[in-house]
PDB file of N, CA and C in Angstrom:
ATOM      1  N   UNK A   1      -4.583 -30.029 -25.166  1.00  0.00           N
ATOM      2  CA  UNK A   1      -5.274 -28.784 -24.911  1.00  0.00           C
ATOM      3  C   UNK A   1      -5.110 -28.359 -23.443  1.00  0.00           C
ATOM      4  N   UNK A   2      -5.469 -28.897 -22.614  1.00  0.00           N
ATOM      5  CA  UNK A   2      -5.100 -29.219 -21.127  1.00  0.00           C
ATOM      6  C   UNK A   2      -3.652 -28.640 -20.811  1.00  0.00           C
ATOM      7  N   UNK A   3      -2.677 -29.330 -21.458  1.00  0.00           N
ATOM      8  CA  UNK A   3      -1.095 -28.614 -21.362  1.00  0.00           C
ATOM      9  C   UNK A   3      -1.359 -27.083 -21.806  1.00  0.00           C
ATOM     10  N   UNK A   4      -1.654 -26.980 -22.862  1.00  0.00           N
ATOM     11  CA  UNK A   4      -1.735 -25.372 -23.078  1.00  0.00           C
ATOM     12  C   UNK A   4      -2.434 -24.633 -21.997  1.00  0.00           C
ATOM     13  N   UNK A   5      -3.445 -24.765 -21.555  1.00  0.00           N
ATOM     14  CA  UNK A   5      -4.224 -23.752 -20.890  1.00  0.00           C
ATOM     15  C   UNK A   5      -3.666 -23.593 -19.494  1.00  0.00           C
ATOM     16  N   UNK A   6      -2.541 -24.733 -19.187  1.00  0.00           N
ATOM     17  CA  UNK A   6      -2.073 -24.845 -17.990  1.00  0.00           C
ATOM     18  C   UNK A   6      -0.932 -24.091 -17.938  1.00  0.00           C
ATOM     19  N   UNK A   7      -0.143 -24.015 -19.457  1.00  0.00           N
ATOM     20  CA  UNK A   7       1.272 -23.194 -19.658  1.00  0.00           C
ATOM     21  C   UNK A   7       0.768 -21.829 -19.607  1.00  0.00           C
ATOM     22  N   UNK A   8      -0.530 -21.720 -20.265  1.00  0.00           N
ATOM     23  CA  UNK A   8      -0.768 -20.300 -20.413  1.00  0.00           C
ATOM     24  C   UNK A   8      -1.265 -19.614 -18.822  1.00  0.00           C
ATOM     25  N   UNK A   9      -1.791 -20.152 -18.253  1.00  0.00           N
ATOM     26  CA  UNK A   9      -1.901 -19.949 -17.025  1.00  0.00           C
ATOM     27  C   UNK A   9      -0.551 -19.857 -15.402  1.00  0.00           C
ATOM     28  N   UNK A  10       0.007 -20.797 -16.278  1.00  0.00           N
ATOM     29  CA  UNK A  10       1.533 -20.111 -15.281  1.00  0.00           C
ATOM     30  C   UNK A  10       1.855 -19.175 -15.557  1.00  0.00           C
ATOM     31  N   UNK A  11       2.201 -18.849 -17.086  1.00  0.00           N
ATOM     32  CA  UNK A  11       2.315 -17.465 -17.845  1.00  0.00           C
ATOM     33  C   UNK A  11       1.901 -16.016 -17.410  1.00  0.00           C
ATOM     34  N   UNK A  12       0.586 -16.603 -17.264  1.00  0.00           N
ATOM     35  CA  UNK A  12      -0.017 -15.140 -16.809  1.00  0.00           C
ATOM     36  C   UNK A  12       0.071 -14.834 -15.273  1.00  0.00           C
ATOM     37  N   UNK A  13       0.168 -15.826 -14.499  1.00  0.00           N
ATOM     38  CA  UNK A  13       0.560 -15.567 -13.179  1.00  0.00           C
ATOM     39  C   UNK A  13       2.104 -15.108 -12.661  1.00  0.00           C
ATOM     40  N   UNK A  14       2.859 -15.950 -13.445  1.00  0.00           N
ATOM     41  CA  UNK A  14       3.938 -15.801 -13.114  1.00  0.00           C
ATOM     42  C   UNK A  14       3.830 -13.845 -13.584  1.00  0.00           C
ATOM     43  N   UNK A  15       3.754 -13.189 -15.034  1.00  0.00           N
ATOM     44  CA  UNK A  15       3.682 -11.820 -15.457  1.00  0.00           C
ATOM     45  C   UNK A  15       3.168 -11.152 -14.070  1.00  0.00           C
ATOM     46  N   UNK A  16       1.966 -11.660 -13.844  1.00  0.00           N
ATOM     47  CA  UNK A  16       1.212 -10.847 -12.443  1.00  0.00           C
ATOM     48  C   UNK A  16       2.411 -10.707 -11.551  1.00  0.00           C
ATOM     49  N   UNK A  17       2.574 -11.782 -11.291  1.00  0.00           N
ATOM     50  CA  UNK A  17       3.488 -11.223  -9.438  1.00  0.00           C
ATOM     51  C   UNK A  17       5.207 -10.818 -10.173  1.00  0.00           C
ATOM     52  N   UNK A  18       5.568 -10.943 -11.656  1.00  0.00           N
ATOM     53  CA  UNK A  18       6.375  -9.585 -11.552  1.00  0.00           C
ATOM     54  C   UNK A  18       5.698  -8.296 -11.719  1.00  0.00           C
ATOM     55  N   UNK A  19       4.928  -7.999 -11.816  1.00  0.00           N
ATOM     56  CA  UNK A  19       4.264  -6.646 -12.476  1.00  0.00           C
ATOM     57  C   UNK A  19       4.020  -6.315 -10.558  1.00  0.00           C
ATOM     58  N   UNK A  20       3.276  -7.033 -10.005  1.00  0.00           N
ATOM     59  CA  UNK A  20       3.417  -6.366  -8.276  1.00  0.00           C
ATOM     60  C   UNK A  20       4.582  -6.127  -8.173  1.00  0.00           C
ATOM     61  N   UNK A  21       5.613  -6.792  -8.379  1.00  0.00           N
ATOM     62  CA  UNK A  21       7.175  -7.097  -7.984  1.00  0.00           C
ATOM     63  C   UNK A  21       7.328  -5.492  -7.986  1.00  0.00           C
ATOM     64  N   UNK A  22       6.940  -5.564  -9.461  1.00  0.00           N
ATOM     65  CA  UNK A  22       8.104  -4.258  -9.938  1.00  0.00           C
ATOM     66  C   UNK A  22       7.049  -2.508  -9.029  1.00  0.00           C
ATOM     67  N   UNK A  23       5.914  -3.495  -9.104  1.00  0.00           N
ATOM     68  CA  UNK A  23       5.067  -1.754  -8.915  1.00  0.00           C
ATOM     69  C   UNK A  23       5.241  -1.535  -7.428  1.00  0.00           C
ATOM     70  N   UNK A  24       5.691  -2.422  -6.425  1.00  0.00           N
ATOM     71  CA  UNK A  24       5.950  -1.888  -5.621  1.00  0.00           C
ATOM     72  C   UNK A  24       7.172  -1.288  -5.139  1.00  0.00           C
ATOM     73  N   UNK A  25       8.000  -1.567  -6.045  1.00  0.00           N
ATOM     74  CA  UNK A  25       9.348  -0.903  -6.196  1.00  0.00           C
ATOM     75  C   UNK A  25       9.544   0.415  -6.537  1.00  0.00           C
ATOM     76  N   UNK A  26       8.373   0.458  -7.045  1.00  0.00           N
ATOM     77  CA  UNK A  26       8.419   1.761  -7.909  1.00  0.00           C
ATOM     78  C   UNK A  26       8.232   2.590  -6.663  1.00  0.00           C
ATOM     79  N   UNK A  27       7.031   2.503  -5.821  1.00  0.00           N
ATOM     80  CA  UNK A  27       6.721   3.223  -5.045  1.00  0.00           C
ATOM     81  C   UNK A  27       7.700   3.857  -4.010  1.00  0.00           C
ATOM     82  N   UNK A  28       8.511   3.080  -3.780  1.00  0.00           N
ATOM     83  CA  UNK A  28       9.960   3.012  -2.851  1.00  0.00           C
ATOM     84  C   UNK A  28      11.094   2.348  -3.586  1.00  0.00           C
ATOM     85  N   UNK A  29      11.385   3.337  -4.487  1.00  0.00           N
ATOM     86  CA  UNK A  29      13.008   2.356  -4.982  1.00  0.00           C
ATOM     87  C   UNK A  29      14.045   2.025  -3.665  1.00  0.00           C
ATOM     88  N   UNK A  30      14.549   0.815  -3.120  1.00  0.00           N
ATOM     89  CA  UNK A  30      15.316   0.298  -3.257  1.00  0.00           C
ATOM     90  C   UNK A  30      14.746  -0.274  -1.166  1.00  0.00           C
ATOM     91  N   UNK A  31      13.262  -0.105  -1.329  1.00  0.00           N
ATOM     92  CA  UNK A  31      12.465  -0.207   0.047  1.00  0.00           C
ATOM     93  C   UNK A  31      13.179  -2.323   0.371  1.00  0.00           C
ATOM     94  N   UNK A  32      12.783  -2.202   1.740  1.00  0.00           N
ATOM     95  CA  UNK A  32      13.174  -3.557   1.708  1.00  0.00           C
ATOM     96  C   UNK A  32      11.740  -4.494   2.956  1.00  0.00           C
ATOM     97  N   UNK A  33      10.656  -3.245   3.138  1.00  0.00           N
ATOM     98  CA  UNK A  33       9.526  -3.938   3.396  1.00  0.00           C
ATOM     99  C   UNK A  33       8.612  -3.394   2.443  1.00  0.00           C
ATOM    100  N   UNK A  34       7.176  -3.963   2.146  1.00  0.00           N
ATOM    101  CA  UNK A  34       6.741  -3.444   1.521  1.00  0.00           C
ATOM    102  C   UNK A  34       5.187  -2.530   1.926  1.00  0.00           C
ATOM    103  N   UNK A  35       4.518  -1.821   1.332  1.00  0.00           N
ATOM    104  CA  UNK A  35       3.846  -1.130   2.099  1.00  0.00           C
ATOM    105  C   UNK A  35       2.615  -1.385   2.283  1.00  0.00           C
ATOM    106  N   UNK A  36       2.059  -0.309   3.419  1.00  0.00           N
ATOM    107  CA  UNK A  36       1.055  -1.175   4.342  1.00  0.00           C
ATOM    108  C   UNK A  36       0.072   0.222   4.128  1.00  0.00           C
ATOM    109  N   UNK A  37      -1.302  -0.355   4.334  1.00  0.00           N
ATOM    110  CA  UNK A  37      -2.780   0.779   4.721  1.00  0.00           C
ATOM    111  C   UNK A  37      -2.344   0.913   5.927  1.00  0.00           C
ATOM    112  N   UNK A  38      -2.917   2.527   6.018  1.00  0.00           N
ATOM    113  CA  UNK A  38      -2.797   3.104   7.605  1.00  0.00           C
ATOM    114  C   UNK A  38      -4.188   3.980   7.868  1.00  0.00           C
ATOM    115  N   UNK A  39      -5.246   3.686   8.334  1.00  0.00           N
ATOM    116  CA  UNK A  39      -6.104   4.113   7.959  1.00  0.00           C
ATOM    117  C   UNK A  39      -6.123   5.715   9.044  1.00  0.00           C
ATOM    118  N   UNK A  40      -6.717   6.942   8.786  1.00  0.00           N
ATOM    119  CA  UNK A  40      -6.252   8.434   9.315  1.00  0.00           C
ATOM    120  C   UNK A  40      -7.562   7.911  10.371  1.00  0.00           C
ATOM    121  N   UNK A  41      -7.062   8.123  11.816  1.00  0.00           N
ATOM    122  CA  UNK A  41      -8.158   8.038  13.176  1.00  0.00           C
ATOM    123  C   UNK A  41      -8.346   9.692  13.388  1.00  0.00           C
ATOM    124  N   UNK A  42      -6.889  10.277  13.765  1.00  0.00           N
ATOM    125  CA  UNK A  42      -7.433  12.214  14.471  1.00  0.00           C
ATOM    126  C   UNK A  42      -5.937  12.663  14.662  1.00  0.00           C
ATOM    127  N   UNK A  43      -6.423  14.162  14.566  1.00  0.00           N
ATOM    128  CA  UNK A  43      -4.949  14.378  14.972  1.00  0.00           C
ATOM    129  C   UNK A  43      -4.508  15.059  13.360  1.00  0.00           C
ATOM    130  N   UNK A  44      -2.929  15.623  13.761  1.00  0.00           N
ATOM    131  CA  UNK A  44      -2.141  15.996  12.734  1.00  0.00           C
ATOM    132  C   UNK A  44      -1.807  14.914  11.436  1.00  0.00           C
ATOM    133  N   UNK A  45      -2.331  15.077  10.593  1.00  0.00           N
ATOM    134  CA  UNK A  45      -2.319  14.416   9.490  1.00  0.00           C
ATOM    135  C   UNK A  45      -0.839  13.774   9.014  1.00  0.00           C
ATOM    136  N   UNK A  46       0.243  14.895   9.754  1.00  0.00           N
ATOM    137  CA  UNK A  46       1.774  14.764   9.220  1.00  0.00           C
ATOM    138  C   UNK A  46       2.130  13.846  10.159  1.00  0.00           C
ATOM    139  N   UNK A  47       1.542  13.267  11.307  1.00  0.00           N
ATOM    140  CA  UNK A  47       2.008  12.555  12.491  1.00  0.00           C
ATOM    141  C   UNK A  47       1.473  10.843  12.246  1.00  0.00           C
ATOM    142  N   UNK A  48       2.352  10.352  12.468  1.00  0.00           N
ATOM    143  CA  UNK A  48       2.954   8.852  12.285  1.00  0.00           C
ATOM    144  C   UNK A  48       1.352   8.456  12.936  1.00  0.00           C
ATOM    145  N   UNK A  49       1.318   9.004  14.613  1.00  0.00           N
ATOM    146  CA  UNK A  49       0.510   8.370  15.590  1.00  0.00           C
ATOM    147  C   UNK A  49      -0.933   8.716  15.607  1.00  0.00           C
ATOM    148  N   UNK A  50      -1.368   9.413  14.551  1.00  0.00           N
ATOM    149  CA  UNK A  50      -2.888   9.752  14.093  1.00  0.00           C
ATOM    150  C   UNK A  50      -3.032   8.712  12.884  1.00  0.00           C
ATOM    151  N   UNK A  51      -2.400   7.610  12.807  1.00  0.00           N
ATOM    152  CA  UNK A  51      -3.012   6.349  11.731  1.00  0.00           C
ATOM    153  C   UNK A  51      -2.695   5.249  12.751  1.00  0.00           C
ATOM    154  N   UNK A  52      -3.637   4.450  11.789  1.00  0.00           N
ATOM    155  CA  UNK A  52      -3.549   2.573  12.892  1.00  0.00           C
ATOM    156  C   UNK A  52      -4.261   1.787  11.224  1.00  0.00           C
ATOM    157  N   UNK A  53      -2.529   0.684  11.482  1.00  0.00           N
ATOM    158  CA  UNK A  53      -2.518   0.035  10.831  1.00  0.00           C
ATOM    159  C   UNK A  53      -4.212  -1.080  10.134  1.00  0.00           C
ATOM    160  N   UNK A  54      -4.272  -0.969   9.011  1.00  0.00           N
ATOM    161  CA  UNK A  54      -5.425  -1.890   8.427  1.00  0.00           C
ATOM    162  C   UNK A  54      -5.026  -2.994   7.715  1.00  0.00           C
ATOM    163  N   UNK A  55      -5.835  -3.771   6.837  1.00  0.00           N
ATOM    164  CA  UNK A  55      -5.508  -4.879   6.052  1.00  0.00           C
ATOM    165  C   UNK A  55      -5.463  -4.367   4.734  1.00  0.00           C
ATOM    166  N   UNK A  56      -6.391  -3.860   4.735  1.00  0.00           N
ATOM    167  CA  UNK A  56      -6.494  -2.685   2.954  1.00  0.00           C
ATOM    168  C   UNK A  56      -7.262  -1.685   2.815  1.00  0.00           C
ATOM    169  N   UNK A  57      -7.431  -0.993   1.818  1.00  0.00           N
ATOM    170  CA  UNK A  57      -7.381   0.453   1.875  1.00  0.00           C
ATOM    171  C   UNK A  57      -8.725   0.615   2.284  1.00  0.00           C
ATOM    172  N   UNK A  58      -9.396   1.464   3.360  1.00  0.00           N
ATOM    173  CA  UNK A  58     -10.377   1.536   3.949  1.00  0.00           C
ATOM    174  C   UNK A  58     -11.982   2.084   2.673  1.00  0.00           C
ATOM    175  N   UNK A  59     -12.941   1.174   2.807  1.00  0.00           N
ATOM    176  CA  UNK A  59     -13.729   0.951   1.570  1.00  0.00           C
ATOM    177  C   UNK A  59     -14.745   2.408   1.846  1.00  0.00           C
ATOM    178  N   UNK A  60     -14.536   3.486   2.867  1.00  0.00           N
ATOM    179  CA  UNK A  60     -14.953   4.732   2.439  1.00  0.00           C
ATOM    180  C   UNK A  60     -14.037   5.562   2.188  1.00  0.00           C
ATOM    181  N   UNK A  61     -13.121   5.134   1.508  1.00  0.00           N
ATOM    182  CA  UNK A  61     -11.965   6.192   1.176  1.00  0.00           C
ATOM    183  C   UNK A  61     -12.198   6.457  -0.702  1.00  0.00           C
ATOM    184  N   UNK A  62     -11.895   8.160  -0.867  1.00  0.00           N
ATOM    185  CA  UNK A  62     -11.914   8.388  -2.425  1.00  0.00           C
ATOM    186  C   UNK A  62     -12.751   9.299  -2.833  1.00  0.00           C
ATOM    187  N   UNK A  63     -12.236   9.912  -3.197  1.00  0.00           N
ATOM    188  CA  UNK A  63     -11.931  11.109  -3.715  1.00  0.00           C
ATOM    189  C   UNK A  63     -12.703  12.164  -2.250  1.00  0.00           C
ATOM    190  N   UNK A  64     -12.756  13.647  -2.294  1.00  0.00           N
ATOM    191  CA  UNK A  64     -12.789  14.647  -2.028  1.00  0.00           C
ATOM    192  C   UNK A  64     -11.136  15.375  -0.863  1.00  0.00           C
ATOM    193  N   UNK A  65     -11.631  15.551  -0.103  1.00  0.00           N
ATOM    194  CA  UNK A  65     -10.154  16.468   0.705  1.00  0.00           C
ATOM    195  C   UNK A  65      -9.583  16.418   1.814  1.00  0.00           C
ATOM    196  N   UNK A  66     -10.617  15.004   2.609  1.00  0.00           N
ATOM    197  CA  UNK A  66     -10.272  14.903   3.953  1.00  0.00           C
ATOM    198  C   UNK A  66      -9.302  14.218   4.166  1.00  0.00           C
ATOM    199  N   UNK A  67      -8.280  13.684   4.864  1.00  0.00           N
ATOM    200  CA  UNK A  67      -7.220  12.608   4.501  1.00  0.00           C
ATOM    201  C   UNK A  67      -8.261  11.492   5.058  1.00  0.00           C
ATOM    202  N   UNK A  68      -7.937  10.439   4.414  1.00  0.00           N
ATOM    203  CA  UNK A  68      -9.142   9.109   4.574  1.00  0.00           C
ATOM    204  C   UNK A  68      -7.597   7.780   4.984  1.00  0.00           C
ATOM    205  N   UNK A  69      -6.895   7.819   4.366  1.00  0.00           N
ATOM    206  CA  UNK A  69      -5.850   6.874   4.803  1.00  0.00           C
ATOM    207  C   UNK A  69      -4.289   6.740   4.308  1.00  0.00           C
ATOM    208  N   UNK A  70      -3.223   6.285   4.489  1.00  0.00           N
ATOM    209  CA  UNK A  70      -2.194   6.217   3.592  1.00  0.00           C
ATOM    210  C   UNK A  70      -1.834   4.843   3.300  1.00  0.00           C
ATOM    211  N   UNK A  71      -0.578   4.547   2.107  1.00  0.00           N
ATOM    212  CA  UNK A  71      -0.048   3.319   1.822  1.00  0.00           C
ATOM    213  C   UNK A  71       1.060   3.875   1.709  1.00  0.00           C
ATOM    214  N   UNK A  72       1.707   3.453   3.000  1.00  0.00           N
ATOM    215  CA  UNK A  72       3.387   3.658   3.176  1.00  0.00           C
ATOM    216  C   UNK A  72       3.851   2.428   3.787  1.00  0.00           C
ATOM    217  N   UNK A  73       5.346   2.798   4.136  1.00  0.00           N
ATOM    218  CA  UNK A  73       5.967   1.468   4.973  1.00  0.00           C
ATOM    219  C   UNK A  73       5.448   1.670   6.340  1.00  0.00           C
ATOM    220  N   UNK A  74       5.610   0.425   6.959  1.00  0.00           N
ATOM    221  CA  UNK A  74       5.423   0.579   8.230  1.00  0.00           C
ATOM    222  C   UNK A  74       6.800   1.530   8.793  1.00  0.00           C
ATOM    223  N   UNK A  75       7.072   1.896   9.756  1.00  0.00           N
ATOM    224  CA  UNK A  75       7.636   2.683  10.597  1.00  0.00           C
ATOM    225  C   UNK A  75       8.421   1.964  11.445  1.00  0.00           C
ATOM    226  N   UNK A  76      10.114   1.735  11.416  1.00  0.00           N
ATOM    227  CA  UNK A  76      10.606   0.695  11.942  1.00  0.00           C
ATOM    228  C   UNK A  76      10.432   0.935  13.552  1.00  0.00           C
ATOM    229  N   UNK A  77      10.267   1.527  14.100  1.00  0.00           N
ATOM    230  CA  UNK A  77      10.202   1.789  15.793  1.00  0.00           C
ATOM    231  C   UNK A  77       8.684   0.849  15.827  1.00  0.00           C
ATOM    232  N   UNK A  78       7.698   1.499  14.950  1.00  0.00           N
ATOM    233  CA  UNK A  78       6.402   0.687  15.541  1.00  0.00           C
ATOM    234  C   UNK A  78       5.771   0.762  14.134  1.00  0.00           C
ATOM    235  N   UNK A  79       5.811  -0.990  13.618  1.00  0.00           N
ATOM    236  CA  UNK A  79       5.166  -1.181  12.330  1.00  0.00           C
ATOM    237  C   UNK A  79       3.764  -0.972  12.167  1.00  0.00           C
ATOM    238  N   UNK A  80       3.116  -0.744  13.721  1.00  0.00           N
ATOM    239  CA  UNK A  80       1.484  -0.053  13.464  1.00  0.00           C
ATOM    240  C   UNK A  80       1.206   0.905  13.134  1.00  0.00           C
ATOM    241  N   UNK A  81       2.173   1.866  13.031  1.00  0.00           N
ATOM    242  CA  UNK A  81       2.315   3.429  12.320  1.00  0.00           C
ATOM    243  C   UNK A  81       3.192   3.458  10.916  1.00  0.00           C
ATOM    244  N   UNK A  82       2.640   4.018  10.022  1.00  0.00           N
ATOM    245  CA  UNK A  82       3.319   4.850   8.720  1.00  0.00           C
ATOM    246  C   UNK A  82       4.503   4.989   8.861  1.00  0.00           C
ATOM    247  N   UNK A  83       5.864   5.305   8.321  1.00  0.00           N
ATOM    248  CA  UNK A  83       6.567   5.414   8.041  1.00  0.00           C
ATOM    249  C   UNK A  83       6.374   7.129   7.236  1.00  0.00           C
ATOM    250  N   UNK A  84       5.835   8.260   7.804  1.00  0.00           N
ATOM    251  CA  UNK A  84       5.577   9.021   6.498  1.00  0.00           C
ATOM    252  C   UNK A  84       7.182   9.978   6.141  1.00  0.00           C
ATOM    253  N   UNK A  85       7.824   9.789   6.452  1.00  0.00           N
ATOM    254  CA  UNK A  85       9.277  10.905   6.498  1.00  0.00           C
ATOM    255  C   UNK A  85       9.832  10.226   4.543  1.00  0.00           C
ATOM    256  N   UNK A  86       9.402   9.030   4.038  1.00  0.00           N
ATOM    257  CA  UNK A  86       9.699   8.913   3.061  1.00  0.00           C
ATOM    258  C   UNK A  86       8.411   8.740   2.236  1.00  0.00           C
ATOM    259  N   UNK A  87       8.423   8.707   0.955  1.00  0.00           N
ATOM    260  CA  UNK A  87       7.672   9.113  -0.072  1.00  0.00           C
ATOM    261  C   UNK A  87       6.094   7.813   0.192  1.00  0.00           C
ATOM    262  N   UNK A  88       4.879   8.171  -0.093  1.00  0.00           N
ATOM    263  CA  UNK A  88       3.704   7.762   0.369  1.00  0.00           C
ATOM    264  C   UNK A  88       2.542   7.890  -0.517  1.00  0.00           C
ATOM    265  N   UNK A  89       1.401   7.324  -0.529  1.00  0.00           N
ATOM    266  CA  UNK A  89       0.516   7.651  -1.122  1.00  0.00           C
ATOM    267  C   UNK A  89      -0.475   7.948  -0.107  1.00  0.00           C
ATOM    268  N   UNK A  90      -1.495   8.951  -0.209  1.00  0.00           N
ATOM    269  CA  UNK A  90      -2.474   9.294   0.665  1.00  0.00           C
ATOM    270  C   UNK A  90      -3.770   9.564   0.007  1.00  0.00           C
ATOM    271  N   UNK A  91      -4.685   9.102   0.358  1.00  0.00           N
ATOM    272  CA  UNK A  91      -6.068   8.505   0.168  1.00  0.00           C
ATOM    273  C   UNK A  91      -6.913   9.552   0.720  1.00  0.00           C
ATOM    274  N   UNK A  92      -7.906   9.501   0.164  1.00  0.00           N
ATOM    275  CA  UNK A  92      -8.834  11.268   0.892  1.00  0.00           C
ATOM    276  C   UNK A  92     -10.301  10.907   0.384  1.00  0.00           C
ATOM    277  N   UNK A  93     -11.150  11.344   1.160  1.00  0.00           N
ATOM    278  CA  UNK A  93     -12.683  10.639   1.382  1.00  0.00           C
ATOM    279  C   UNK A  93     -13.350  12.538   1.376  1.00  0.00           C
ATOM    280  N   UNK A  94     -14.395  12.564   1.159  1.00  0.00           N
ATOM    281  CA  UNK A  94     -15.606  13.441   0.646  1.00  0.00           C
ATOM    282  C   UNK A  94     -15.390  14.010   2.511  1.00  0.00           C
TER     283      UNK A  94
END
C-alpha cells in the first residue's frame, strides 16, 4: 500500500512541475528566463523604472483599474525592472 501512495505521489508531482513547465512557456514562447512580480511604485505605467522587483504578486492587488503590478521577464540591462517591450501580464487593484 505504501508503494502505491508513494508511486502515486511522484505521479502527481512529477504532472505538477510539467504543467508549470509548460504554463510558463505559454506566457513567453520560446523565453529563456522565467517571469518575475514587479510590483507598480509611480510614474508612467509603460516605463520599465516605475516597478521594483517583488517575490510574488503583491497581496493588495485585483481587480478594479489602477495598475497594482506586472509578471514579466526581468529586463536584461537591470533584472530589477520588467522587461515590458515583450508580451506581460498586468495586475490592477480598486
Amino acid at each position: 500500500m505504501k508503494k502505491v501512495f508513494f508511486g502515486m505521489l511522484v505521479a502527481v508531482t512529477a504532472i505538477g512541475g510539467s504543467v508549470a513547465t509548460y504554463a510558463s512557456t505559454l506566457i513567453n514562447p520560446g523565453s529563456k528566463t522565467a517571469p518575475a512580480w514587479y510590483r507598480y511604485v509611480s510614474g508612467d505605467p509603460e516605463s520599465p523604472t516605475s516597478y521594483t522587483a517583488t517575490d510574488a504578486q503583491p497581496a493588495d492587488c485585483g481587480g478594479g483599474d489602477i495598475t497594482c503590478a506586472v509578471l514579466a521577464e526581468p529586463n536584461s540591462l537591470n533584472p530589477e525592472q520588467p522587461d515590458l517591450s515583450i508580451e506581460h501580464t498586468t495586475v490592477f487593484k480598486l
